[in-house]
C-alpha atoms as a PDB file:
ATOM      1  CA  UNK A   1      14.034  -0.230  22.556  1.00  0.00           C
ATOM      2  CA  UNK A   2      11.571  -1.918  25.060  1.00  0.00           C
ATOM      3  CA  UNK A   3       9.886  -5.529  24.496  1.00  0.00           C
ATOM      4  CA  UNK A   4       6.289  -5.266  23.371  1.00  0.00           C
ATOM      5  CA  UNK A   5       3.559  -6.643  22.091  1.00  0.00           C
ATOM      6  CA  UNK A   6       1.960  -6.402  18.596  1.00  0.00           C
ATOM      7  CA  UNK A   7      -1.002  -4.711  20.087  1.00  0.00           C
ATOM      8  CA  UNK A   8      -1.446  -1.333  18.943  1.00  0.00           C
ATOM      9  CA  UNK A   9       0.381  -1.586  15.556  1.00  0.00           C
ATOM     10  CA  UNK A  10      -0.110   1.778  14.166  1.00  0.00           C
ATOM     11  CA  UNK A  11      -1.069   1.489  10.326  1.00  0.00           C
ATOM     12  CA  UNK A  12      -0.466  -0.950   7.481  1.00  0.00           C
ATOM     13  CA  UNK A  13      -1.303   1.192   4.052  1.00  0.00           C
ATOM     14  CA  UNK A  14      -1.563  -0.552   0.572  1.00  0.00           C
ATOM     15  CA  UNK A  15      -1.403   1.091  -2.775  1.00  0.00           C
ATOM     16  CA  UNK A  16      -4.552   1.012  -4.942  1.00  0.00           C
ATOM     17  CA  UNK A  17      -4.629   0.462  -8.735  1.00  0.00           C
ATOM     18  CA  UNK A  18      -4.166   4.359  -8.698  1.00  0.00           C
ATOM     19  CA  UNK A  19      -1.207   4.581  -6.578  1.00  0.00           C
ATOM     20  CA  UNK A  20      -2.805   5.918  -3.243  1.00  0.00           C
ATOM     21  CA  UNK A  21      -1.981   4.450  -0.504  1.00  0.00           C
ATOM     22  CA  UNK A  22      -5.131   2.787   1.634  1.00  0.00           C
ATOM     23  CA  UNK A  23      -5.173   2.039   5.410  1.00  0.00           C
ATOM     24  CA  UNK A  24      -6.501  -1.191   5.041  1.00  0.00           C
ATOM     25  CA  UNK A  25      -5.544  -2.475   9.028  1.00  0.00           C
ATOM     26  CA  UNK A  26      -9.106  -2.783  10.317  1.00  0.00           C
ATOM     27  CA  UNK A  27      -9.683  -5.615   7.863  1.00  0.00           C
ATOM     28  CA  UNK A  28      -6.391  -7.383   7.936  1.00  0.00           C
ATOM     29  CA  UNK A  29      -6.850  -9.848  11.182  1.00  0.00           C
ATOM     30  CA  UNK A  30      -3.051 -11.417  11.193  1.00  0.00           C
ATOM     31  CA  UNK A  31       0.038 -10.389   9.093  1.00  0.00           C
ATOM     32  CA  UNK A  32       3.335 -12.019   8.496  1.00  0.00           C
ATOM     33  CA  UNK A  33       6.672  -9.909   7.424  1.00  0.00           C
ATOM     34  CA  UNK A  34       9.409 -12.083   5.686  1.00  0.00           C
ATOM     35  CA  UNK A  35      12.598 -10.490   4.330  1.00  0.00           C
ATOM     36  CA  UNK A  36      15.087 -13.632   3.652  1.00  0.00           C
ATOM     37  CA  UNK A  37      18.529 -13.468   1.772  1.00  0.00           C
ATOM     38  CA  UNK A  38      19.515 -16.700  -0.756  1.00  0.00           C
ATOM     39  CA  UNK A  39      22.326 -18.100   0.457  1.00  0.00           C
ATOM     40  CA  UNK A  40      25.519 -19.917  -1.188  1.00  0.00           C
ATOM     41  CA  UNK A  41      26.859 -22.726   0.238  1.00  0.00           C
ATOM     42  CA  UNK A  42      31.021 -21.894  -0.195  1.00  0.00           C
ATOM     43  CA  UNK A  43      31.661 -24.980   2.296  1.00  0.00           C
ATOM     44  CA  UNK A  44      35.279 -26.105   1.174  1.00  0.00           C
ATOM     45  CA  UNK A  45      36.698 -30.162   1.715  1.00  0.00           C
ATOM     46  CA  UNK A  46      38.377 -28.467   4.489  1.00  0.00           C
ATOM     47  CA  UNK A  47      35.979 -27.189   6.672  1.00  0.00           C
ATOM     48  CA  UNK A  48      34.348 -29.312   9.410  1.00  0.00           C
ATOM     49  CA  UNK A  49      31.065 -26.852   9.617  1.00  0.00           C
ATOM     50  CA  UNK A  50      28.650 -25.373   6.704  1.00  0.00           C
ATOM     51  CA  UNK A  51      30.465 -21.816   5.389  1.00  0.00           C
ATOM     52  CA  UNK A  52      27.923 -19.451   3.285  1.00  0.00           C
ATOM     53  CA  UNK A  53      27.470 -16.269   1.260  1.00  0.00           C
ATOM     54  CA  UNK A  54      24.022 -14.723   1.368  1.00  0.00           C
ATOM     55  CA  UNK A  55      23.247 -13.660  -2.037  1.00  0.00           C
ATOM     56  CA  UNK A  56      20.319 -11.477  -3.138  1.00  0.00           C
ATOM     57  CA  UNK A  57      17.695  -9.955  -0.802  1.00  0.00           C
ATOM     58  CA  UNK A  58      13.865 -11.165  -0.782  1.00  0.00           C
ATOM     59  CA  UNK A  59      10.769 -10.202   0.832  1.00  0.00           C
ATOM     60  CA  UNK A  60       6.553 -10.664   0.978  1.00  0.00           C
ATOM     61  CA  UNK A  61       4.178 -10.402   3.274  1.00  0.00           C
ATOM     62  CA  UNK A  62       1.208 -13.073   3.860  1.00  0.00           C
ATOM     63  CA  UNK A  63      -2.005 -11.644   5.105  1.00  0.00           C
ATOM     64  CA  UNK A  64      -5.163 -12.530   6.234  1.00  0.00           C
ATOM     65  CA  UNK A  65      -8.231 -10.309   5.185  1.00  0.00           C
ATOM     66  CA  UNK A  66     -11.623  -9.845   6.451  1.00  0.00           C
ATOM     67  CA  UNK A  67     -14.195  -8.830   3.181  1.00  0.00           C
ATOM     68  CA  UNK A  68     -14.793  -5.186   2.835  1.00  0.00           C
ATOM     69  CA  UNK A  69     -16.033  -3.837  -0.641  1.00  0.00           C
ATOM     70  CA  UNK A  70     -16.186  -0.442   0.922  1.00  0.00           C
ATOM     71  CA  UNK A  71     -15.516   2.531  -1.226  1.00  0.00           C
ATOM     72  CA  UNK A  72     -11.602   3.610  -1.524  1.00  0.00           C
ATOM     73  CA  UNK A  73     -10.892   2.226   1.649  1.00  0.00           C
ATOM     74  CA  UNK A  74     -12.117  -1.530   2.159  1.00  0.00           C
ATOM     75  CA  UNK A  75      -9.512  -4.298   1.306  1.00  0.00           C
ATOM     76  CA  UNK A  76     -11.379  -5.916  -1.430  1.00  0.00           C
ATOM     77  CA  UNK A  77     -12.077  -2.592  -2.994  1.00  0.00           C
ATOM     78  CA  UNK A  78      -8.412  -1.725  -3.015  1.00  0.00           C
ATOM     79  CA  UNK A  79      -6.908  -5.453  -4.021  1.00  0.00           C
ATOM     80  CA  UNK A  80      -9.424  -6.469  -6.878  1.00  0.00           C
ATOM     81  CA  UNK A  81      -7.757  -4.821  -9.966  1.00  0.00           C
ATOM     82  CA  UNK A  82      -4.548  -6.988  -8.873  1.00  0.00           C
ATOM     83  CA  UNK A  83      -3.996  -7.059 -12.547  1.00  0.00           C
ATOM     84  CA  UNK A  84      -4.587  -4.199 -15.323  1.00  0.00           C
ATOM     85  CA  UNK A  85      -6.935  -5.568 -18.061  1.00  0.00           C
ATOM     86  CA  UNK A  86      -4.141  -6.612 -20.549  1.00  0.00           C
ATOM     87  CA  UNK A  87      -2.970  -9.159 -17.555  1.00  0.00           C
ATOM     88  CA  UNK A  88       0.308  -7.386 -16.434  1.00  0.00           C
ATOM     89  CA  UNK A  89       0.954  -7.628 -12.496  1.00  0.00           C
ATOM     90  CA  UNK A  90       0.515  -4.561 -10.958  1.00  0.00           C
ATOM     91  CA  UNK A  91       3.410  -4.196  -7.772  1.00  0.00           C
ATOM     92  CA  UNK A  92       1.515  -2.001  -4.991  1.00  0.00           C
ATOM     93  CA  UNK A  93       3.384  -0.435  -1.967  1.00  0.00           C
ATOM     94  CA  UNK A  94       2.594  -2.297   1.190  1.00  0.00           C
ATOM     95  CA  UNK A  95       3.592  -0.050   4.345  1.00  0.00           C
ATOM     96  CA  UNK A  96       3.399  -1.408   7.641  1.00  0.00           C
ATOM     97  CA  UNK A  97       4.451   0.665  11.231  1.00  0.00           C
ATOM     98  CA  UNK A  98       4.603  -0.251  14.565  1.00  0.00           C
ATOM     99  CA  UNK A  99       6.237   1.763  17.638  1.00  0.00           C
ATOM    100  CA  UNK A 100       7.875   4.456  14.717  1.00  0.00           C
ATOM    101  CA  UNK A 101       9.674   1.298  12.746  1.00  0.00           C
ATOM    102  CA  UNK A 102       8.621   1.228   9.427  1.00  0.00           C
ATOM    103  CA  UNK A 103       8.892  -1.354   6.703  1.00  0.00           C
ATOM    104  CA  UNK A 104       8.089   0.004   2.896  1.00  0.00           C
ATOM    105  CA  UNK A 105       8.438  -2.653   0.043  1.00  0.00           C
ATOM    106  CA  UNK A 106       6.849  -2.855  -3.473  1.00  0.00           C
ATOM    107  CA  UNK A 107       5.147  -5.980  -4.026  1.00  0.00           C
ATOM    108  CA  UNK A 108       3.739  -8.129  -6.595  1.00  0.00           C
ATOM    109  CA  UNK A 109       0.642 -10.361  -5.292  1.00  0.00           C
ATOM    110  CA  UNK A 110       0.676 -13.818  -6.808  1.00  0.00           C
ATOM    111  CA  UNK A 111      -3.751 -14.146  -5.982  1.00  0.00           C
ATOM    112  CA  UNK A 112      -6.483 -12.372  -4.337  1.00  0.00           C
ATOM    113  CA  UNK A 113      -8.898 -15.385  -3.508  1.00  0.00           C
ATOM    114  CA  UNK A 114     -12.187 -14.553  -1.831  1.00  0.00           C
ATOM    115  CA  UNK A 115     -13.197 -17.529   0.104  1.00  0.00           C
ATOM    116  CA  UNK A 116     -16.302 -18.063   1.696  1.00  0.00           C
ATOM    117  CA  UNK A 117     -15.922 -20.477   4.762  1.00  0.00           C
ATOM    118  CA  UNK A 118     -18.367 -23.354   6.038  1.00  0.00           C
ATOM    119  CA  UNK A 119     -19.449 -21.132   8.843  1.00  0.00           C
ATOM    120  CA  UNK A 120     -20.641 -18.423   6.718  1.00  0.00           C
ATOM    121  CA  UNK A 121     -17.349 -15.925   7.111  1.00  0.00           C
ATOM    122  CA  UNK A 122     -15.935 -14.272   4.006  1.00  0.00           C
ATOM    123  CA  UNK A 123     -12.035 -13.453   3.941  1.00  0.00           C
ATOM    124  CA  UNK A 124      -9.177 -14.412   2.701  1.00  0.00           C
ATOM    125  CA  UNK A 125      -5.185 -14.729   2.841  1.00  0.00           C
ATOM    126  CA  UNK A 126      -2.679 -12.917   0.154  1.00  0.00           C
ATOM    127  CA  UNK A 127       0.643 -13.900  -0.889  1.00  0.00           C
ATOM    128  CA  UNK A 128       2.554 -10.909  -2.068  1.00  0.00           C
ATOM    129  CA  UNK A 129       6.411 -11.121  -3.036  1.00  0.00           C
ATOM    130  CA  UNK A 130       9.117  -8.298  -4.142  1.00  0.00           C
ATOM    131  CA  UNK A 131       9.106  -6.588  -7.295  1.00  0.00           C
ATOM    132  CA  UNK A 132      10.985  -3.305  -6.808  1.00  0.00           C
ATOM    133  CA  UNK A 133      14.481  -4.831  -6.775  1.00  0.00           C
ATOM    134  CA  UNK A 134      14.813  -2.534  -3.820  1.00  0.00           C
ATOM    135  CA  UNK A 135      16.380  -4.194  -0.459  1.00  0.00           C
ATOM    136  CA  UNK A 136      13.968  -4.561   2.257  1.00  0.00           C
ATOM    137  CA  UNK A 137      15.064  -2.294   5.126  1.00  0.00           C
ATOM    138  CA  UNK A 138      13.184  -1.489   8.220  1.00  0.00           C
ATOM    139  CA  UNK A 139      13.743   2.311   9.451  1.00  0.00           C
END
């Protein structure tokens, strides 16, 4: 695989509260992809360097949002029932691709703030975490 930039990423889809999945790219302006492992420190009195274990797999994404309330496809539109009515979390299927690699995960978000900025923009940035139990895995 060749270097390259992260020009031309080719979609980044998010479930809606009824399960279909919404290209939401043209309003998300930056995006950040984190899959960490816990680690346990195993270091015995013996060792002169840090030994470790990683433990259970993680992952969220953090995005920035530009406001679009348009139907079925804008962002706001498709994040704003981040919670069913009774107050359980709904986990939505974020799907982002870029040069055929493609990274599926089910994820909780933790807030959808709206926030209106000094200059008179309107966007936002979401937090959303792993709920699936399922290992993050690029293919």
């Amino acid at each position: 695989m060749a270097k390259e930039s992260g020009l031309g990423v080719t979609t980044f889809t998010i479930e809606d509260a009824a399960g279909t999945a919404r290209a939401v790219i043209n309003d998300v302006t930056s995006l950040t992809i984190n899959t960490p492992s816990a680690q346990q420190d195993v270091t015995g009195l013996d060792k002169s360097a840090m030994e470790r274990l990683l433990l259970l797999a993680d992952g969220s994404m953090n995005y920035s949002y530009v406001f679009n309330d348009a139907a079925t496809t804008g962002i706001f539109t498709v994040l704003k029932a981040y919670r069913t009515l009774n107050g359980t979390d709904i986990g939505r299927t974020h799907s982002f691709v870029h040069s055929a690699q493609t990274l599926t995960m089910d994820l909780l978000l933790t807030d959808f703030p709206v926030v209106r900025g000094a200059d008179g923009s309107l966007g936002g940035s979401v937090t959303a975490n792993l709920s699936s139990g399922t290992v993050p895995a690029w293919s």
